[in-house]
N, C-alpha and C. Protein backbone atom coordinates (compact mmCIF):
# COMPACT_ATOMS: atom_id res chain seq x y z
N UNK A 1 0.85 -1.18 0.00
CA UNK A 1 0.00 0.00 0.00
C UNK A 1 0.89 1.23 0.00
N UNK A 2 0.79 2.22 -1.03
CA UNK A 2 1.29 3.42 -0.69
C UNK A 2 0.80 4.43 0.62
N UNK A 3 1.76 4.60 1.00
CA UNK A 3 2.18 5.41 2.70
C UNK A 3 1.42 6.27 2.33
N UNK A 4 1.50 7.27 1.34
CA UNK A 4 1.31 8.77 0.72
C UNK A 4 0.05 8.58 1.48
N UNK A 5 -1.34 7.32 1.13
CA UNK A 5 -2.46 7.38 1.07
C UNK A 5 -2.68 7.89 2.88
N UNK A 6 -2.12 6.98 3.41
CA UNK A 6 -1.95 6.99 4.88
C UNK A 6 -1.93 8.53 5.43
N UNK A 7 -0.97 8.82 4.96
CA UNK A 7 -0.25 9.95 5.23
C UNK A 7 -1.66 11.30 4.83
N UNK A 8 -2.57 11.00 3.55
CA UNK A 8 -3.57 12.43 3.13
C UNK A 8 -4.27 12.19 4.02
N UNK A 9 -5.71 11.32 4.26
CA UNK A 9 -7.01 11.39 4.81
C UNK A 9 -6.59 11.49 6.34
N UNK A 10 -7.26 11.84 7.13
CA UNK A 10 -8.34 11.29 8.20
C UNK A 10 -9.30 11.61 8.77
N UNK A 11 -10.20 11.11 9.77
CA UNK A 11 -11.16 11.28 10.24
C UNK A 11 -11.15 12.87 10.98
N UNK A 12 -12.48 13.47 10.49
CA UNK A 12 -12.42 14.77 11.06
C UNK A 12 -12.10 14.67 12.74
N UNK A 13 -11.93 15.30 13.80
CA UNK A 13 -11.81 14.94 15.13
C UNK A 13 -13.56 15.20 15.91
N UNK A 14 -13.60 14.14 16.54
CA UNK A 14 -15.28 13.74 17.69
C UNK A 14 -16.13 13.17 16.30
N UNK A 15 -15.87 12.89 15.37
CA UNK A 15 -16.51 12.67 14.32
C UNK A 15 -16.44 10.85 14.30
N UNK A 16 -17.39 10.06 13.78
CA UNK A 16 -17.33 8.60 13.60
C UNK A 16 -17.60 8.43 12.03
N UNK A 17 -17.14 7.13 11.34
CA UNK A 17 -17.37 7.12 9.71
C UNK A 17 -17.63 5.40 10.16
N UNK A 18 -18.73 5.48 8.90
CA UNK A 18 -18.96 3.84 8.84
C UNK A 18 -18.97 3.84 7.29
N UNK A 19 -18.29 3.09 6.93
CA UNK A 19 -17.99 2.73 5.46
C UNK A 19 -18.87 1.05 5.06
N UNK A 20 -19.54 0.79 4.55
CA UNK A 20 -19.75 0.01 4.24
C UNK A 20 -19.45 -0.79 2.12
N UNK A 21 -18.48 -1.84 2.31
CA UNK A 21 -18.63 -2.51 1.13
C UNK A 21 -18.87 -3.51 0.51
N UNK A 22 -19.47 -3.90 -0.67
CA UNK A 22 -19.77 -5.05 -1.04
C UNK A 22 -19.45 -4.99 -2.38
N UNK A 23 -19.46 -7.12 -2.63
CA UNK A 23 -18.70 -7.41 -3.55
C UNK A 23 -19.17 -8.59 -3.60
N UNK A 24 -19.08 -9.28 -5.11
CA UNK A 24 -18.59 -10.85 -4.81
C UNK A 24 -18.15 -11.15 -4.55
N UNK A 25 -17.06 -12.36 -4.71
CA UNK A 25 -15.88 -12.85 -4.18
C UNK A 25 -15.06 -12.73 -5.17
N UNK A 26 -13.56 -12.02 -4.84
CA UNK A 26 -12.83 -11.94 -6.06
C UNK A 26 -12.74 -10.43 -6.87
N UNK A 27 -13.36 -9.44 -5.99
CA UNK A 27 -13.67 -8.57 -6.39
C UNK A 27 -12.99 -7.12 -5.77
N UNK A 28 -12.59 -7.69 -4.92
CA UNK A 28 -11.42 -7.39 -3.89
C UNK A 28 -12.21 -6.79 -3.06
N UNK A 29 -13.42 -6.77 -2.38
CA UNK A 29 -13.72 -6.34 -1.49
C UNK A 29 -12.69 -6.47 0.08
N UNK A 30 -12.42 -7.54 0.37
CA UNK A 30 -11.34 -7.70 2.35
C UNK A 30 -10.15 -7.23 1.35
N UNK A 31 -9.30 -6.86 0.50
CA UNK A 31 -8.40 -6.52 0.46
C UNK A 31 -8.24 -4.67 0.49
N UNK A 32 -9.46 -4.59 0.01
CA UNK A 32 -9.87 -3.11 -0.46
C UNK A 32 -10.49 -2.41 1.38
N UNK A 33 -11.26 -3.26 1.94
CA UNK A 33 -11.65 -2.73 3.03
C UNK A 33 -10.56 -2.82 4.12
N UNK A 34 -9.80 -3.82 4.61
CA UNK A 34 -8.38 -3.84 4.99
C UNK A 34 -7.61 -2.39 4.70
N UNK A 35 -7.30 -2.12 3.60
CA UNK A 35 -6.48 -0.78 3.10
C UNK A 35 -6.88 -0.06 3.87
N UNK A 36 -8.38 0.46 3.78
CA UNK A 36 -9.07 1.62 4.08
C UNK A 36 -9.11 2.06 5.54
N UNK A 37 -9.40 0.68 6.36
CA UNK A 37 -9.58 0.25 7.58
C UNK A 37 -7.87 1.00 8.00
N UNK A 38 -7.41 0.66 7.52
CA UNK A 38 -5.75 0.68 7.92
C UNK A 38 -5.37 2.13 7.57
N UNK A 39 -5.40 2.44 6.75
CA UNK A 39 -5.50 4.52 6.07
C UNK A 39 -6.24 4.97 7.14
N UNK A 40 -7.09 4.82 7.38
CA UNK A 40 -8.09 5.54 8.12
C UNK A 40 -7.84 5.42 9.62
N UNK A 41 -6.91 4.25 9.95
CA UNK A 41 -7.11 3.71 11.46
C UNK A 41 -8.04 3.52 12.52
N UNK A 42 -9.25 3.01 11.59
CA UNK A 42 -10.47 2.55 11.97
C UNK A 42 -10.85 0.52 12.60
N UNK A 43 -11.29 -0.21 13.04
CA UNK A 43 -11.57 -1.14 12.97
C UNK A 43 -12.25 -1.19 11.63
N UNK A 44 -11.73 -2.84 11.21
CA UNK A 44 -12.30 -3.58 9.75
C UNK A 44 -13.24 -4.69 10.52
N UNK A 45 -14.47 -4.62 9.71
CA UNK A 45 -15.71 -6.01 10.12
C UNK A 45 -15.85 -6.89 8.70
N UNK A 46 -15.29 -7.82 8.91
CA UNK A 46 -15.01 -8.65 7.83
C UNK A 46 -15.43 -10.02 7.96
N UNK A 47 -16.44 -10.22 8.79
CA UNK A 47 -16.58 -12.03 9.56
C UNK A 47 -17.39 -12.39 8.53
N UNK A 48 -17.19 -13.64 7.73
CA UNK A 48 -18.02 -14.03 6.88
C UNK A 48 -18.30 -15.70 7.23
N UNK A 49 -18.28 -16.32 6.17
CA UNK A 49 -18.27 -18.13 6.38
C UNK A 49 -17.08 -18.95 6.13
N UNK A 50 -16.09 -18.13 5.84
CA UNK A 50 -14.95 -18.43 5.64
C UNK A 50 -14.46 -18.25 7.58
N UNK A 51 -14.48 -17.39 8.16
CA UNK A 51 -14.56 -17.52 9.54
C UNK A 51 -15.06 -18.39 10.44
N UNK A 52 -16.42 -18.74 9.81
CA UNK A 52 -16.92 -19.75 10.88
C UNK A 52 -16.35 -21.37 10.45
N UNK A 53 -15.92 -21.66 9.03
CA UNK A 53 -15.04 -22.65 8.41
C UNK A 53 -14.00 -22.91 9.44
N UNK A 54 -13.41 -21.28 9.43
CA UNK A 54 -11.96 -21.66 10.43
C UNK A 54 -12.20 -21.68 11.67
N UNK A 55 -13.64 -21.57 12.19
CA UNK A 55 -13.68 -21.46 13.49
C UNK A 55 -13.92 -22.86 14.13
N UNK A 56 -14.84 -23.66 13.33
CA UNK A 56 -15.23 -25.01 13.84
C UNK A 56 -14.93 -25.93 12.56
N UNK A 57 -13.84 -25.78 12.25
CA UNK A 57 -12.87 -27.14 11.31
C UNK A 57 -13.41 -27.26 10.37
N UNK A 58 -14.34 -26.79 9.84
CA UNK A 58 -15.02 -27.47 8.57
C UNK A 58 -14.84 -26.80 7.34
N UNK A 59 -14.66 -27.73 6.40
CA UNK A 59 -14.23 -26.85 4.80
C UNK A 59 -15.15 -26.04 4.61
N UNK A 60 -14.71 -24.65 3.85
CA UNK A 60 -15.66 -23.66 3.64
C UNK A 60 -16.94 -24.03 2.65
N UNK A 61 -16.36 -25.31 1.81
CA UNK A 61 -17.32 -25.66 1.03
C UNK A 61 -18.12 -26.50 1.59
N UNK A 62 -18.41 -27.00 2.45
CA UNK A 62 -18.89 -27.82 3.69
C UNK A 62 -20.25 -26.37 4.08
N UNK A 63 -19.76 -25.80 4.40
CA UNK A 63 -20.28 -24.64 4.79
C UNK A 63 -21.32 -23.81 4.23
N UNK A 64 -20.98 -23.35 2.75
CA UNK A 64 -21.58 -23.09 1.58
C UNK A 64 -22.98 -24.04 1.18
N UNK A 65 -22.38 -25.20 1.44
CA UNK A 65 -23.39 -26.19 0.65
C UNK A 65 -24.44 -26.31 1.96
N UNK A 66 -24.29 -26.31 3.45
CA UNK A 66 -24.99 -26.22 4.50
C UNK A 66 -26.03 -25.02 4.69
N UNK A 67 -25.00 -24.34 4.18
CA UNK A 67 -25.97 -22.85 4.24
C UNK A 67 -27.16 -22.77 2.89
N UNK A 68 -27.24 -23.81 2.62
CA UNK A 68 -28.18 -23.70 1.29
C UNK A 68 -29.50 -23.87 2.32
N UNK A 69 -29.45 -24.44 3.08
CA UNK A 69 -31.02 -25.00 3.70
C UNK A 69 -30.75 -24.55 5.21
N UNK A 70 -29.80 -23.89 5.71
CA UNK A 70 -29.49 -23.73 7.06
C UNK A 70 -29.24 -21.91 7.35
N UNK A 71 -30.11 -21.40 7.40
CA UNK A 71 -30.16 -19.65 7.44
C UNK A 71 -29.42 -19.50 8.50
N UNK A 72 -29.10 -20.62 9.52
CA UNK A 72 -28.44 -19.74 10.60
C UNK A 72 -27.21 -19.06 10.87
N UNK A 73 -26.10 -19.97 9.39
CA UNK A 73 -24.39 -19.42 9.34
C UNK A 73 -24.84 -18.07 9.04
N UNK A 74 -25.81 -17.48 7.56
CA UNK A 74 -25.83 -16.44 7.35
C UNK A 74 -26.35 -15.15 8.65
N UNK A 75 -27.22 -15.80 9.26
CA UNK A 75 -27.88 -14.90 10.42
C UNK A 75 -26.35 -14.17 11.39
N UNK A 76 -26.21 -15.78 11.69
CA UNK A 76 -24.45 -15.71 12.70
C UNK A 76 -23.86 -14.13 12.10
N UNK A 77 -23.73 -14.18 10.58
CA UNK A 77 -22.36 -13.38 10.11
C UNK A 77 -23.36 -12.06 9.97
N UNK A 78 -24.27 -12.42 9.21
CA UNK A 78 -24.88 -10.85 9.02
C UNK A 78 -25.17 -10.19 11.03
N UNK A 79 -25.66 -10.87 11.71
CA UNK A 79 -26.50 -9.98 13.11
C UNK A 79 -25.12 -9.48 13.76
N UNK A 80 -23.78 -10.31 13.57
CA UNK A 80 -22.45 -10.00 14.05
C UNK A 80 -22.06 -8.97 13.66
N UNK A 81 -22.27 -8.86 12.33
CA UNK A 81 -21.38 -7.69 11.52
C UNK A 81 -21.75 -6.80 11.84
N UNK A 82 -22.94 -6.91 11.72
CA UNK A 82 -23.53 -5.21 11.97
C UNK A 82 -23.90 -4.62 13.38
N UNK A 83 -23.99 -5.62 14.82
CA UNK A 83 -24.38 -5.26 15.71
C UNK A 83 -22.76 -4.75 16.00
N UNK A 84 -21.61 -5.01 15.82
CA UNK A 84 -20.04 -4.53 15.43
C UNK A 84 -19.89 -3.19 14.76
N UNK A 85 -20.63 -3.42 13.55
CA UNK A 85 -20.00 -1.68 12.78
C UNK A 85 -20.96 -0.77 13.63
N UNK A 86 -22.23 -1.18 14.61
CA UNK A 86 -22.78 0.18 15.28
C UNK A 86 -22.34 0.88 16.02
N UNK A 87 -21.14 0.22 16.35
CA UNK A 87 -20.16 0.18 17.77
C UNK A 87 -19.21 1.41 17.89
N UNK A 88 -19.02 1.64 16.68
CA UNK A 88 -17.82 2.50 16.45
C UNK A 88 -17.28 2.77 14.96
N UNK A 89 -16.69 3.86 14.63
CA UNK A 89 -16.52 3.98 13.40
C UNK A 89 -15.68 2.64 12.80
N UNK A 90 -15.85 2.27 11.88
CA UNK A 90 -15.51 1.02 10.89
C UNK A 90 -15.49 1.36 9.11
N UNK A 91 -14.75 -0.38 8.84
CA UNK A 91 -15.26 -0.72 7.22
C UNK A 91 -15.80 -1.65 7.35
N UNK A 92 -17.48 -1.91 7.25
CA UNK A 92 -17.48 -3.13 6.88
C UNK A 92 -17.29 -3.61 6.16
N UNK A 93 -17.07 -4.84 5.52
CA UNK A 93 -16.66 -5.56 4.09
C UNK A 93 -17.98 -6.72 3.76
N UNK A 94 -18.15 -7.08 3.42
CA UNK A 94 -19.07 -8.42 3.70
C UNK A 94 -20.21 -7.86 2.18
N UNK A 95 -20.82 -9.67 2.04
CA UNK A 95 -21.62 -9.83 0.34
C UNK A 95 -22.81 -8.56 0.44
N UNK A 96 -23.23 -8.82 1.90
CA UNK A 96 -24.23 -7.85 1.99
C UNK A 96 -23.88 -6.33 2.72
N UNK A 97 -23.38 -6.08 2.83
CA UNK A 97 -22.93 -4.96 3.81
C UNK A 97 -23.72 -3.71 3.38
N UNK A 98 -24.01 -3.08 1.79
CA UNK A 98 -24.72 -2.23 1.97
C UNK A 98 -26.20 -2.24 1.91
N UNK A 99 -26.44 -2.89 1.98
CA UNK A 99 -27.98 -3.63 2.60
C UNK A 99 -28.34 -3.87 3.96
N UNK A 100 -27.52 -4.47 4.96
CA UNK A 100 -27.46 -4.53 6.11
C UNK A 100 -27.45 -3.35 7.21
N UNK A 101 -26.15 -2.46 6.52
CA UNK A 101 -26.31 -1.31 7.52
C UNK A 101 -26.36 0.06 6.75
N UNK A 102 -28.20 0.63 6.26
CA UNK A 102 -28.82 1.38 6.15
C UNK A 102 -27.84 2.36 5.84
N UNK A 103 -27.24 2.96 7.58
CA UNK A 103 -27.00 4.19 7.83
C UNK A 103 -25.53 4.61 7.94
N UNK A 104 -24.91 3.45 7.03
CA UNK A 104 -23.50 3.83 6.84
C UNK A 104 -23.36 5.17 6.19
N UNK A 105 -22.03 5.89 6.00
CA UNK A 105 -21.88 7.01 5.98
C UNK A 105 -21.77 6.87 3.77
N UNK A 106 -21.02 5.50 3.49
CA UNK A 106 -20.10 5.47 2.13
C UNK A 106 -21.06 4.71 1.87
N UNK A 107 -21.73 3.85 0.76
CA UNK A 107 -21.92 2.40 0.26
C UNK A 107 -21.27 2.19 -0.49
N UNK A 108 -20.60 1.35 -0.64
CA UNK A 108 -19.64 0.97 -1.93
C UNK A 108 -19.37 -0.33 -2.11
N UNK A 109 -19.85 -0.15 -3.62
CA UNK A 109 -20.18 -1.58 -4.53
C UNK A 109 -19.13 -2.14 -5.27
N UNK A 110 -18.32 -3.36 -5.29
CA UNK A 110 -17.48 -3.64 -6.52
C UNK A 110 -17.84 -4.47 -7.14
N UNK A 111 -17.54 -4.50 -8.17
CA UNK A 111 -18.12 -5.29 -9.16
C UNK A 111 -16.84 -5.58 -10.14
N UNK A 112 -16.97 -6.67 -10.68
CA UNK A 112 -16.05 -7.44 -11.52
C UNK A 112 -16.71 -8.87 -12.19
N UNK A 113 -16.29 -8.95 -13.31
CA UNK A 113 -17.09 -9.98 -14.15
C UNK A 113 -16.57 -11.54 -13.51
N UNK A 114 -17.16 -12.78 -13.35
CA UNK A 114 -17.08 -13.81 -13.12
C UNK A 114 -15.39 -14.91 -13.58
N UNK A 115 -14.81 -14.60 -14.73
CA UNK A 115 -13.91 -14.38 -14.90
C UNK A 115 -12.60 -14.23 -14.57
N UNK A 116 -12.51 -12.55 -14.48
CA UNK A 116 -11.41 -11.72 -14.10
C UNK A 116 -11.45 -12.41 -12.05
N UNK A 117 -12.99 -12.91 -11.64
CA UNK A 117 -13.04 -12.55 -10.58
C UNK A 117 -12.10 -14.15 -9.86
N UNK A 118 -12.72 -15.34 -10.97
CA UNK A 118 -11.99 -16.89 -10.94
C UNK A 118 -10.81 -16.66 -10.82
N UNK A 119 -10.09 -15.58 -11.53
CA UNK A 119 -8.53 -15.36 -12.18
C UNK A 119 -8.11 -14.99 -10.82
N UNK A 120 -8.86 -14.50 -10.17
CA UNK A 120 -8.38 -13.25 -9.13
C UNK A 120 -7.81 -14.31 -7.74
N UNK A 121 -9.12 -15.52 -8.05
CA UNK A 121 -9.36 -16.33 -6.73
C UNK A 121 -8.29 -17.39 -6.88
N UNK A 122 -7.86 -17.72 -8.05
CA UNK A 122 -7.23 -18.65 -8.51
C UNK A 122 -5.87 -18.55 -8.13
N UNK A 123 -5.45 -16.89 -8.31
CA UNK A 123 -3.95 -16.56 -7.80
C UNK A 123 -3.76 -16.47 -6.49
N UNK A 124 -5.15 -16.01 -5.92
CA UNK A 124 -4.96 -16.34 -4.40
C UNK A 124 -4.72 -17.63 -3.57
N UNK A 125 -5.93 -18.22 -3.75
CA UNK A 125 -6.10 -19.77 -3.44
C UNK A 125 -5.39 -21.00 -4.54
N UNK A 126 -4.79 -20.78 -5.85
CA UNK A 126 -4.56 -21.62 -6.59
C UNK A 126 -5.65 -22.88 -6.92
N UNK A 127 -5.60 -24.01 -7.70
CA UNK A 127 -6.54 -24.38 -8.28
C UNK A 127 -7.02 -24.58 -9.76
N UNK A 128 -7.49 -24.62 -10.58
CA UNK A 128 -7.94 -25.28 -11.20
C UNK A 128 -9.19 -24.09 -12.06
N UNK A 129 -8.69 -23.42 -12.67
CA UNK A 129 -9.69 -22.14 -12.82
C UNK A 129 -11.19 -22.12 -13.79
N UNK A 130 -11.42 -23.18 -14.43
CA UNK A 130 -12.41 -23.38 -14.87
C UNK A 130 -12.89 -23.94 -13.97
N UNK A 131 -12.49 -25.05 -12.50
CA UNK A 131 -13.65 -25.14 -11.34
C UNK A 131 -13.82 -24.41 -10.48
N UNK A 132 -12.59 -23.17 -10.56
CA UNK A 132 -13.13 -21.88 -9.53
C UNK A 132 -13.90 -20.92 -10.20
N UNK A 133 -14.09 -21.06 -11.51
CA UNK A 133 -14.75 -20.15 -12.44
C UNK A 133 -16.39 -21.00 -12.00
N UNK A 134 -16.60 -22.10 -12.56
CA UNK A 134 -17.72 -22.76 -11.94
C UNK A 134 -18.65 -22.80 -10.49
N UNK A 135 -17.20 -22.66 -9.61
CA UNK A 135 -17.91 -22.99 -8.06
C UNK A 135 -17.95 -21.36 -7.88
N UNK A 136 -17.44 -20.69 -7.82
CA UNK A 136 -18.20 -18.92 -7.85
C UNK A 136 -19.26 -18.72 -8.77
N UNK A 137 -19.67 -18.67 -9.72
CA UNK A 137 -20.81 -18.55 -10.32
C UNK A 137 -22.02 -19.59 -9.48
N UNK A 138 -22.06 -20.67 -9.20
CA UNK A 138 -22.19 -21.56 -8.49
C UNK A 138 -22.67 -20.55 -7.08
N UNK A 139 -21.72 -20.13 -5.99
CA UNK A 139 -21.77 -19.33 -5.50
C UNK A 139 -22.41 -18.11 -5.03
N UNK A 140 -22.34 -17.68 -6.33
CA UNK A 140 -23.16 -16.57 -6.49
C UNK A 140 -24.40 -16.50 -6.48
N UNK A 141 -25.19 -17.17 -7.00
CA UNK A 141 -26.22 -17.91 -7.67
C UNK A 141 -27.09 -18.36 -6.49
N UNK A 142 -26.61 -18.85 -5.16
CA UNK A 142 -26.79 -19.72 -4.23
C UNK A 142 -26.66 -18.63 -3.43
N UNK A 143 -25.80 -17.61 -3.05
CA UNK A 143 -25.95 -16.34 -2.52
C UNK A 143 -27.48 -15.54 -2.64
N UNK A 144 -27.55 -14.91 -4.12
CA UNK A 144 -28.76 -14.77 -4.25
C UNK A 144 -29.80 -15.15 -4.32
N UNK A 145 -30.03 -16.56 -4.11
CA UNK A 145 -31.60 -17.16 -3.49
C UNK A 145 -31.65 -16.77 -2.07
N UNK A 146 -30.48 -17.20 -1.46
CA UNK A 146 -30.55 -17.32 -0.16
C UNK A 146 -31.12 -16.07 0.63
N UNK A 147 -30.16 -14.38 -0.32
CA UNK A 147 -30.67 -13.39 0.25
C UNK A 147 -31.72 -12.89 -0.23
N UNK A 148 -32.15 -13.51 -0.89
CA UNK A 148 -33.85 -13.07 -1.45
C UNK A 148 -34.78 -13.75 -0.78
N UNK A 149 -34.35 -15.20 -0.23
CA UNK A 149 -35.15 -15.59 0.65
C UNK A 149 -35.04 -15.09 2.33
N UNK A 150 -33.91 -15.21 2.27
CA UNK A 150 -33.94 -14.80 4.01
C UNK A 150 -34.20 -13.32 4.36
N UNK A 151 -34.08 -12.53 3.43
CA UNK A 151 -33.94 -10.75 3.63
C UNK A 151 -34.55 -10.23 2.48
N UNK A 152 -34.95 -10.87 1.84
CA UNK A 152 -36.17 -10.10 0.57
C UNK A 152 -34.67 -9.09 -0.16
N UNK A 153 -33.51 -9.42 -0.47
CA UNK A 153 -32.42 -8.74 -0.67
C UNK A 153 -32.24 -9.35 -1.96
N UNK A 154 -32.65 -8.49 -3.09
CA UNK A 154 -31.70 -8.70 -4.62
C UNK A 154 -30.14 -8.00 -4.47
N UNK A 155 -28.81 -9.32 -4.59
CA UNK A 155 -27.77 -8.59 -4.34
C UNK A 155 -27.17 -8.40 -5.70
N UNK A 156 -28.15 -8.53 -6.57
CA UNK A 156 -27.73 -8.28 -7.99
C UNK A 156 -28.08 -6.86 -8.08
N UNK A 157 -28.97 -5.89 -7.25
CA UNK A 157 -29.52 -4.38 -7.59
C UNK A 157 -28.74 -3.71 -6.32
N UNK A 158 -27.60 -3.13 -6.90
CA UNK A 158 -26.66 -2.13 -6.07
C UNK A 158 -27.37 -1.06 -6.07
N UNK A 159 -28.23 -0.57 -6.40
CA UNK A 159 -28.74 0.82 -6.45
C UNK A 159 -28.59 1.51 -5.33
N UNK A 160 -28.61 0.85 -3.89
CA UNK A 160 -28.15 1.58 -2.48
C UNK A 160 -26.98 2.29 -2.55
N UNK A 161 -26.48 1.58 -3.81
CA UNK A 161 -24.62 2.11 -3.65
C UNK A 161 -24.77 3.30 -3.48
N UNK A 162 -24.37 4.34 -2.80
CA UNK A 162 -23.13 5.57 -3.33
C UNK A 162 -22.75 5.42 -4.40
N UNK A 163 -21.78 4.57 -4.59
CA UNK A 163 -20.88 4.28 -5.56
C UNK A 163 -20.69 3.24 -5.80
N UNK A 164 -20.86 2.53 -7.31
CA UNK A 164 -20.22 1.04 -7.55
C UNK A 164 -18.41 1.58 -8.13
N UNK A 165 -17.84 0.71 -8.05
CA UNK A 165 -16.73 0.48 -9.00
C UNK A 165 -16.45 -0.31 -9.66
N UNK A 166 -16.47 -0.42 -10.85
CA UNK A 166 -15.99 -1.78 -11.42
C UNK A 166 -14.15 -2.07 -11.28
N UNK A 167 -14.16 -3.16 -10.46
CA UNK A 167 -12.57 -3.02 -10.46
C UNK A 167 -11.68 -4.09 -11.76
N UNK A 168 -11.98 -4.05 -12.80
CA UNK A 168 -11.76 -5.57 -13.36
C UNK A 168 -9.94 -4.33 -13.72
N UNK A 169 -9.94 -3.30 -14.12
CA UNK A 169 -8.85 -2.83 -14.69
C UNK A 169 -8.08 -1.74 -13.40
N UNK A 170 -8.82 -1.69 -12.48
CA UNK A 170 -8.02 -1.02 -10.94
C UNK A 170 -7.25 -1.77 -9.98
N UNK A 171 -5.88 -1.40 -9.48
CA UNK A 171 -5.25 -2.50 -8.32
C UNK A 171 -6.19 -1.60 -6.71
N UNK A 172 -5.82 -2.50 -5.77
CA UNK A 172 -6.89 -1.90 -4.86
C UNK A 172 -6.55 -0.59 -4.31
N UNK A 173 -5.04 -0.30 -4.76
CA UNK A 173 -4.60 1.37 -4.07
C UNK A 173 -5.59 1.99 -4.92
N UNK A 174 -6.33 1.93 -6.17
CA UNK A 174 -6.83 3.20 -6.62
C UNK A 174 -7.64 3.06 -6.48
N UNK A 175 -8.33 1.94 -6.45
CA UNK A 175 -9.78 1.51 -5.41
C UNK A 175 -9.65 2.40 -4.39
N UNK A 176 -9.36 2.42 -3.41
CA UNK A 176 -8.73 2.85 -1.98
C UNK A 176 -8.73 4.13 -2.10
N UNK A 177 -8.02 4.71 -3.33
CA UNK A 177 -7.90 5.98 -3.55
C UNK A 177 -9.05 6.55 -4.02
N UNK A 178 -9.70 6.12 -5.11
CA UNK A 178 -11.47 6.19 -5.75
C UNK A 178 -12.13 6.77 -4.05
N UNK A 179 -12.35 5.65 -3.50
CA UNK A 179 -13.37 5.75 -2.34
C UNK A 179 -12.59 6.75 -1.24
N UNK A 180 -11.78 6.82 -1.06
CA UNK A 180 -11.33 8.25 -0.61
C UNK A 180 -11.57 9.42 -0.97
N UNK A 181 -11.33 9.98 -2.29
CA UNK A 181 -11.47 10.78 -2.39
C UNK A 181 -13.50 10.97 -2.82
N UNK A 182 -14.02 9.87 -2.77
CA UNK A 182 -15.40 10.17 -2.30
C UNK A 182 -15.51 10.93 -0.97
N UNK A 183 -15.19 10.32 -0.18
CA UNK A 183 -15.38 10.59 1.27
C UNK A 183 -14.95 11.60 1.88
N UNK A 184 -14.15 12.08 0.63
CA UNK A 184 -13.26 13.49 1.06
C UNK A 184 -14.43 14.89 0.29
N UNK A 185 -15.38 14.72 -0.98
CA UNK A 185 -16.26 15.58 -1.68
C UNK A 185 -17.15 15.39 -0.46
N UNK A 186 -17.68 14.45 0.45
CA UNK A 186 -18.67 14.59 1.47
C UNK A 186 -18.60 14.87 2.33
N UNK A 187 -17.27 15.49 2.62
CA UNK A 187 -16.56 15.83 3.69
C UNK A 187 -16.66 14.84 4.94
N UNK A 188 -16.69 13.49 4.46
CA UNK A 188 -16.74 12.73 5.93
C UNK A 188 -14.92 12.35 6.19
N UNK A 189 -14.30 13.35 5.06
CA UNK A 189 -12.71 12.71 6.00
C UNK A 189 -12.20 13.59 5.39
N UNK A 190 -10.84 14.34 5.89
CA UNK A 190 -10.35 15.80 5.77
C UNK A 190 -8.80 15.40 5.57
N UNK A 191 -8.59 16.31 5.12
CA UNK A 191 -6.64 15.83 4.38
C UNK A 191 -5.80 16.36 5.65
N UNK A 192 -4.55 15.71 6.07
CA UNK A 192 -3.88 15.65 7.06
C UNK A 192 -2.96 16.71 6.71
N UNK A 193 -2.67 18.18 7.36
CA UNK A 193 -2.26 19.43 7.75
C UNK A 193 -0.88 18.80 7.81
């Protein structure tokens, strides 16, 4: 991460910011909210099912496929996250985040094609990219029943956004930098004197 970024923003003083973002997977949402979290020197809320995987031993895909008929992993991560970002200024990160918490200050959407997003997951996790291209679409797909059933939530209609970004051609500093200098036209964060 460039310092510089560190070094412009921060939080006005007695002032709180809640950033909320969402993404698919692969889209760099925890890498992008991490940055920000860290620039800003705010707490990051990032607990998803990949957490509760590592929390009680079980493969994340174990997890995924449970949560098809079992609302309660999603309840766990969504009632956590957000009873967390009320707490104190934050980023949340998470599939649903600007849906969940209303009265965040930012919404911010990323978006990236299915693809670029396999490519993305593939260099992370390694693998086999036509079955990570498969099991994310897969994914996705199974995401959006779930939050249309459990929360009446189309996470295909960002329209809550603030702002989407498409990141398929941005690294996450200008992501980082994009949504900064949002937050800086709304004056919810002021350049460092």
């Amino acid at each position: 991460m460039k310092k510089d970024l560190k070094d412009m923003y921060k939080i006005p003083a007695g002032k709180e910011l809640r950033i909320a973002i969402s993404g698919s997977s692969g889209c760099g949402n925890t890498t992008v909210s991490r940055m920000l979290a860290d620039i800003l020197n705010i707490k990051l809320i990032n607990y998803t099912f990949r957490n509760i995987a590592g929390e009680r031993g079980i493969p994340l895909k174990t997890i995924i496929e449970n949560a098809k008929t079992d609302f309660s992993y999603d309840k766990i991560v969504d009632t956590t996250q957000v009873e967390l970002a009320r707490k104190s200024s934050c980023v949340l990160g998470s599939r649903l985040a600007i849906w969940m918490l209303p009265e965040a200050d930012l919404k911010v959407y990323l978006s990236a094609s299915s693809e670029v997003r396999a490519a993305r997951i593939q260099k992370r996790e390694g693998g086999d990219l036509e079955e990570i291209r498969r099991f994310t679409e897969m994914r996705d797909a199974e995401d959006t029943r779930r939050y249309k059933e459990l929360y009446r939530i189309d996470n295909r209609d960002f329209s809550v956004a603030d702002i989407v970004i498409d990141t398929e051609k941005m690294n996450p500093e200008e992501i980082a930098a994009e949504i900064l200098r949002n937050l800086a036209e709304k004056g919810l964060v002021e350049e460092k004197t």
